[in-house]
N, C-alpha and C. Protein backbone atom coordinates (compact mmCIF):
# COMPACT_ATOMS: atom_id res chain seq x y z
N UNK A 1 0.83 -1.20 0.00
CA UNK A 1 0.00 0.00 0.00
C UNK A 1 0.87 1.26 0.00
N UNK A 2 2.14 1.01 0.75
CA UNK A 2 3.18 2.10 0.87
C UNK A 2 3.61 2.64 -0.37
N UNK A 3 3.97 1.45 -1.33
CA UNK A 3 4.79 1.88 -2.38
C UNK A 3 3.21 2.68 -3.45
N UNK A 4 2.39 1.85 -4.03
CA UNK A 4 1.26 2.70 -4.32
C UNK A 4 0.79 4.08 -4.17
N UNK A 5 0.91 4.51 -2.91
CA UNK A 5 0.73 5.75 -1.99
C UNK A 5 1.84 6.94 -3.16
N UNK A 6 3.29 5.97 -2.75
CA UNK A 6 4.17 7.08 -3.33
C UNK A 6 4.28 7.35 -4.62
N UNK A 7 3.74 6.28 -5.51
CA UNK A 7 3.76 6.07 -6.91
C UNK A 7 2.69 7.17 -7.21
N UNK A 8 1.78 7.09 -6.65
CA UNK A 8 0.06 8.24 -6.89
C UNK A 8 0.85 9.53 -6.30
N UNK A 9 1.33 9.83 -5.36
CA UNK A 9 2.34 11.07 -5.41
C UNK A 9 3.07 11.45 -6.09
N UNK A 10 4.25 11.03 -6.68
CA UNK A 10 4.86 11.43 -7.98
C UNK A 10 4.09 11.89 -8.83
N UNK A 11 3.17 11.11 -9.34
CA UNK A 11 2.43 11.25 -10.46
C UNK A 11 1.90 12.72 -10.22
N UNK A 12 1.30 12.47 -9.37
CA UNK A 12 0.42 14.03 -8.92
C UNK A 12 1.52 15.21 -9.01
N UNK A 13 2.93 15.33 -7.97
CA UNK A 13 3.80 15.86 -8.47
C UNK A 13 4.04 16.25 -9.71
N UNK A 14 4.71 15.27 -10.66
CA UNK A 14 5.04 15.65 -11.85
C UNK A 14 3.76 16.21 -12.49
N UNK A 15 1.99 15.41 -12.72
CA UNK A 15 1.59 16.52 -13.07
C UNK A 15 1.07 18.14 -12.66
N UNK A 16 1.45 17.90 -11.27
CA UNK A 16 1.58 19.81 -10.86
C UNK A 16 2.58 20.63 -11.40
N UNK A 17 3.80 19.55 -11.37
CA UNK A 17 4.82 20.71 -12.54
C UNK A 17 4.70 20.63 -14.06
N UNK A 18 3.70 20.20 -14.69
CA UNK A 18 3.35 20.04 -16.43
C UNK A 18 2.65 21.31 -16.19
N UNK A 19 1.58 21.16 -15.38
CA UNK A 19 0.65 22.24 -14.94
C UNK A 19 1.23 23.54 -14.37
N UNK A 20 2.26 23.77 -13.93
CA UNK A 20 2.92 24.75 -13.74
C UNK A 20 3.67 25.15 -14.90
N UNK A 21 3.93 24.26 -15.98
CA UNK A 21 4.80 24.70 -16.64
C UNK A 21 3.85 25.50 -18.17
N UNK A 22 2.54 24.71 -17.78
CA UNK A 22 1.52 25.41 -18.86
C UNK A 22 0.71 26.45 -18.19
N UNK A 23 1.46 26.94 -17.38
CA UNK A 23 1.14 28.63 -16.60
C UNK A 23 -0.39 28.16 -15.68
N UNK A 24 -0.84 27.04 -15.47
CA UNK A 24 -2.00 27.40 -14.64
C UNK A 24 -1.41 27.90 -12.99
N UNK A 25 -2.92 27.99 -12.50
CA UNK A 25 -3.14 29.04 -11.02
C UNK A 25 -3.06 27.56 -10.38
N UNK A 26 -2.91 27.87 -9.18
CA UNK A 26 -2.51 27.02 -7.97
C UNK A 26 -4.00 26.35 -7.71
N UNK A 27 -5.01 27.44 -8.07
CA UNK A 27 -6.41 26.76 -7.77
C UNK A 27 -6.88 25.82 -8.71
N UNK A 28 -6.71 26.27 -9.89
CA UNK A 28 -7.46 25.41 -11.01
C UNK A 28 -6.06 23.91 -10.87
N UNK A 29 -5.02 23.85 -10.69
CA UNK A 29 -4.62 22.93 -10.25
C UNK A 29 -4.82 21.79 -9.11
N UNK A 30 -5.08 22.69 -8.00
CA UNK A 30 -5.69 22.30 -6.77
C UNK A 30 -7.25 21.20 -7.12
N UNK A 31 -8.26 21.95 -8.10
CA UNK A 31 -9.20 21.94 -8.32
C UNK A 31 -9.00 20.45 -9.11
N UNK A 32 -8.13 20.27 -10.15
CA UNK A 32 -7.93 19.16 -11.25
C UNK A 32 -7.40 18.15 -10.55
N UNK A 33 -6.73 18.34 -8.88
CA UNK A 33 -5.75 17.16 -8.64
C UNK A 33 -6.71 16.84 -7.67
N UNK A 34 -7.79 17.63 -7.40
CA UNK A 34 -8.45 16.77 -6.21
C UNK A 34 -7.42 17.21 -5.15
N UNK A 35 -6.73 18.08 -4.61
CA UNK A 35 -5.71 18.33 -3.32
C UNK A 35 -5.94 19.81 -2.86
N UNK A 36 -5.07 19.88 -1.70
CA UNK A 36 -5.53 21.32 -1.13
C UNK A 36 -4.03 22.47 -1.60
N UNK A 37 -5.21 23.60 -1.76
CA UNK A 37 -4.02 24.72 -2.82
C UNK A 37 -2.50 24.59 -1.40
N UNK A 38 -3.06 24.90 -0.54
CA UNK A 38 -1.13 24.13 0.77
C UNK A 38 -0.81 23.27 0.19
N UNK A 39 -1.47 22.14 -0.21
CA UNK A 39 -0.35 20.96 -0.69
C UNK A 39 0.35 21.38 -1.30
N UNK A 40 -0.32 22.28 -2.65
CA UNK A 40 0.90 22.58 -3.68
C UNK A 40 1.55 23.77 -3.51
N UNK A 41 1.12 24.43 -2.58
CA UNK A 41 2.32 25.56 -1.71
C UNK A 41 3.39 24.04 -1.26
N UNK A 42 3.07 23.50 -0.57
CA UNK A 42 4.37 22.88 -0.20
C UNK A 42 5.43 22.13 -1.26
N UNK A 43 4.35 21.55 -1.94
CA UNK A 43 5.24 20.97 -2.99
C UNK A 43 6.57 21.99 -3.56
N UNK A 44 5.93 23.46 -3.93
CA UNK A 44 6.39 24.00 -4.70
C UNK A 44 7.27 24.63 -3.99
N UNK A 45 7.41 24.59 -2.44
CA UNK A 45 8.29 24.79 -1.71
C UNK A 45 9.87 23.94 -1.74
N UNK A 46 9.56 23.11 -2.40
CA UNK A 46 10.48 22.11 -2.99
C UNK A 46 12.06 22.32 -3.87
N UNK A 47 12.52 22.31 -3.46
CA UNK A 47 13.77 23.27 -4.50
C UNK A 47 13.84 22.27 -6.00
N UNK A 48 13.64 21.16 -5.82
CA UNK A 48 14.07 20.30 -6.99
C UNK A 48 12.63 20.24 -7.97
N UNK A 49 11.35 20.60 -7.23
CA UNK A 49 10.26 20.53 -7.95
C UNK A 49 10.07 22.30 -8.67
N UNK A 50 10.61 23.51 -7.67
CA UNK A 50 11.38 24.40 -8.22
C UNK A 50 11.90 24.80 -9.43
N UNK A 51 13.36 23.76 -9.76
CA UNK A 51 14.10 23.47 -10.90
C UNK A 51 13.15 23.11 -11.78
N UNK A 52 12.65 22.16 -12.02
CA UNK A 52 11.78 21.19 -13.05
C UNK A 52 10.94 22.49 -13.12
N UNK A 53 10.45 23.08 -12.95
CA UNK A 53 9.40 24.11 -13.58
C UNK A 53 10.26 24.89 -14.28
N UNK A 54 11.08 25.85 -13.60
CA UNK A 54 11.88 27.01 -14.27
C UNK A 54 12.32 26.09 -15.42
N UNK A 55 13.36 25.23 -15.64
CA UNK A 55 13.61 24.26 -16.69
C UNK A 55 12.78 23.71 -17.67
N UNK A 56 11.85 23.57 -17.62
CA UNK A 56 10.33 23.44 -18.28
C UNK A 56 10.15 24.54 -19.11
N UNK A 57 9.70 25.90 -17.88
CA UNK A 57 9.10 26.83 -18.64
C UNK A 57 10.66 27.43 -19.55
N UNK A 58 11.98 26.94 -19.28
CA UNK A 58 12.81 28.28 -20.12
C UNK A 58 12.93 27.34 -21.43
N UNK A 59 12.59 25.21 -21.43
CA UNK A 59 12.91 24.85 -22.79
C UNK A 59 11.52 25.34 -23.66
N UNK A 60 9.93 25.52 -22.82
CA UNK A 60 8.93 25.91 -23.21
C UNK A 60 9.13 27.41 -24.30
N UNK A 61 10.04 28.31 -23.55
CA UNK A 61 10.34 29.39 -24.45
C UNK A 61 11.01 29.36 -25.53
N UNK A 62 12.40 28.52 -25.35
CA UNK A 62 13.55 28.15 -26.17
C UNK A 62 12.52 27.31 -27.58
N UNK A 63 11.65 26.62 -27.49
CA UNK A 63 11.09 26.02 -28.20
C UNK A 63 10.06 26.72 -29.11
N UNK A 64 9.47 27.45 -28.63
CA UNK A 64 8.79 29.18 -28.99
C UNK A 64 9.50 29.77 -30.02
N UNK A 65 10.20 29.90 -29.38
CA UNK A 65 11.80 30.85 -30.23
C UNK A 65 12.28 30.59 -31.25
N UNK A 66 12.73 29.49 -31.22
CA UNK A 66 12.59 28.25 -32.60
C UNK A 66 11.87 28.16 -33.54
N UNK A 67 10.45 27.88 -32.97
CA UNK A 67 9.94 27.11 -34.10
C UNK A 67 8.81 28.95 -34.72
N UNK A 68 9.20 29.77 -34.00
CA UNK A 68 8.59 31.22 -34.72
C UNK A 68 9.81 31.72 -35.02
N UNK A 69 11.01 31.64 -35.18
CA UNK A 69 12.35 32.39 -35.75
C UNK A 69 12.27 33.85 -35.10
N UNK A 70 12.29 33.44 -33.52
CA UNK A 70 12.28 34.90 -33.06
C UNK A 70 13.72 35.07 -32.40
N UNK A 71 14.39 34.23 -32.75
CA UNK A 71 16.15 34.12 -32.53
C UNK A 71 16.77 35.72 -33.28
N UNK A 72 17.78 35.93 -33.09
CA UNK A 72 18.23 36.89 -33.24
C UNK A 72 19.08 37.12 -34.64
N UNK A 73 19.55 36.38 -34.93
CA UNK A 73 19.76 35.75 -36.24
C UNK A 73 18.61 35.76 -37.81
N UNK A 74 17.81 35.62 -36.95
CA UNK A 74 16.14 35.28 -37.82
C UNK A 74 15.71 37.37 -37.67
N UNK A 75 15.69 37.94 -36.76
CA UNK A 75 15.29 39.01 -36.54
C UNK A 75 16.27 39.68 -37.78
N UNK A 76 17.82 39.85 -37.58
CA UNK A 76 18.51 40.69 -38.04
C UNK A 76 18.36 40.50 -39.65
N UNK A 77 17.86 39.01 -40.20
CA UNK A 77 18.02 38.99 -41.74
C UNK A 77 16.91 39.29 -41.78
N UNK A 78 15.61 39.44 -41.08
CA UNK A 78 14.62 40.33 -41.67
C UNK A 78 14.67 41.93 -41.85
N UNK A 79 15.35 42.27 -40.49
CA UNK A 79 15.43 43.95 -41.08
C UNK A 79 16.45 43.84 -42.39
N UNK A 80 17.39 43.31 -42.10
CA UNK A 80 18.42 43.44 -43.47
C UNK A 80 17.06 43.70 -44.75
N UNK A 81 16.15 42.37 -44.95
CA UNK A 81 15.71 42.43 -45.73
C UNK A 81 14.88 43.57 -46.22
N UNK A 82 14.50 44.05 -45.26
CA UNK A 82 13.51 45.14 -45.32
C UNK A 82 14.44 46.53 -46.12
């Protein structure tokens, strides 16, 4: 029952940080996990659950950036072009 317990925690974990990383509120999270908005104050009190978001949201941007050519490289040959 122990190991179960922790397996349904992770899970919930990791998806509070998907969910953090697709910008929702602590409530509508709270609300989707079935848990109380403290739980995920504490979670997020977490330094390593912390990391995994910031890391998330900066490949979330990096990936943005990319695939719209808003790199800097992509910017400068458009004014050129202009």
């Amino acid at each position: 029952m122990k190991a179960e317990y922790n397996t349904k925690l992770d899970k919930n974990i990791e998806a509070f940080i998907q969910m953090r990383i697709d910008g929702k509120s602590f409530d509508e999270i709270a609300t989707e996990l079935k848990t109380t908005k403290q739980t995920l104050i504490d979670w997020n009190k977490k330094e390593l659950v912390r990391n995994a978001i910031a890391e998330g949201k900066a490949f979330k941007i990096h990936t943005l950036v990319k695939t719209y050519k808003f790199d800097l490289s992509n910017r400068v040959q458009t004014y050129l072009e202009l």
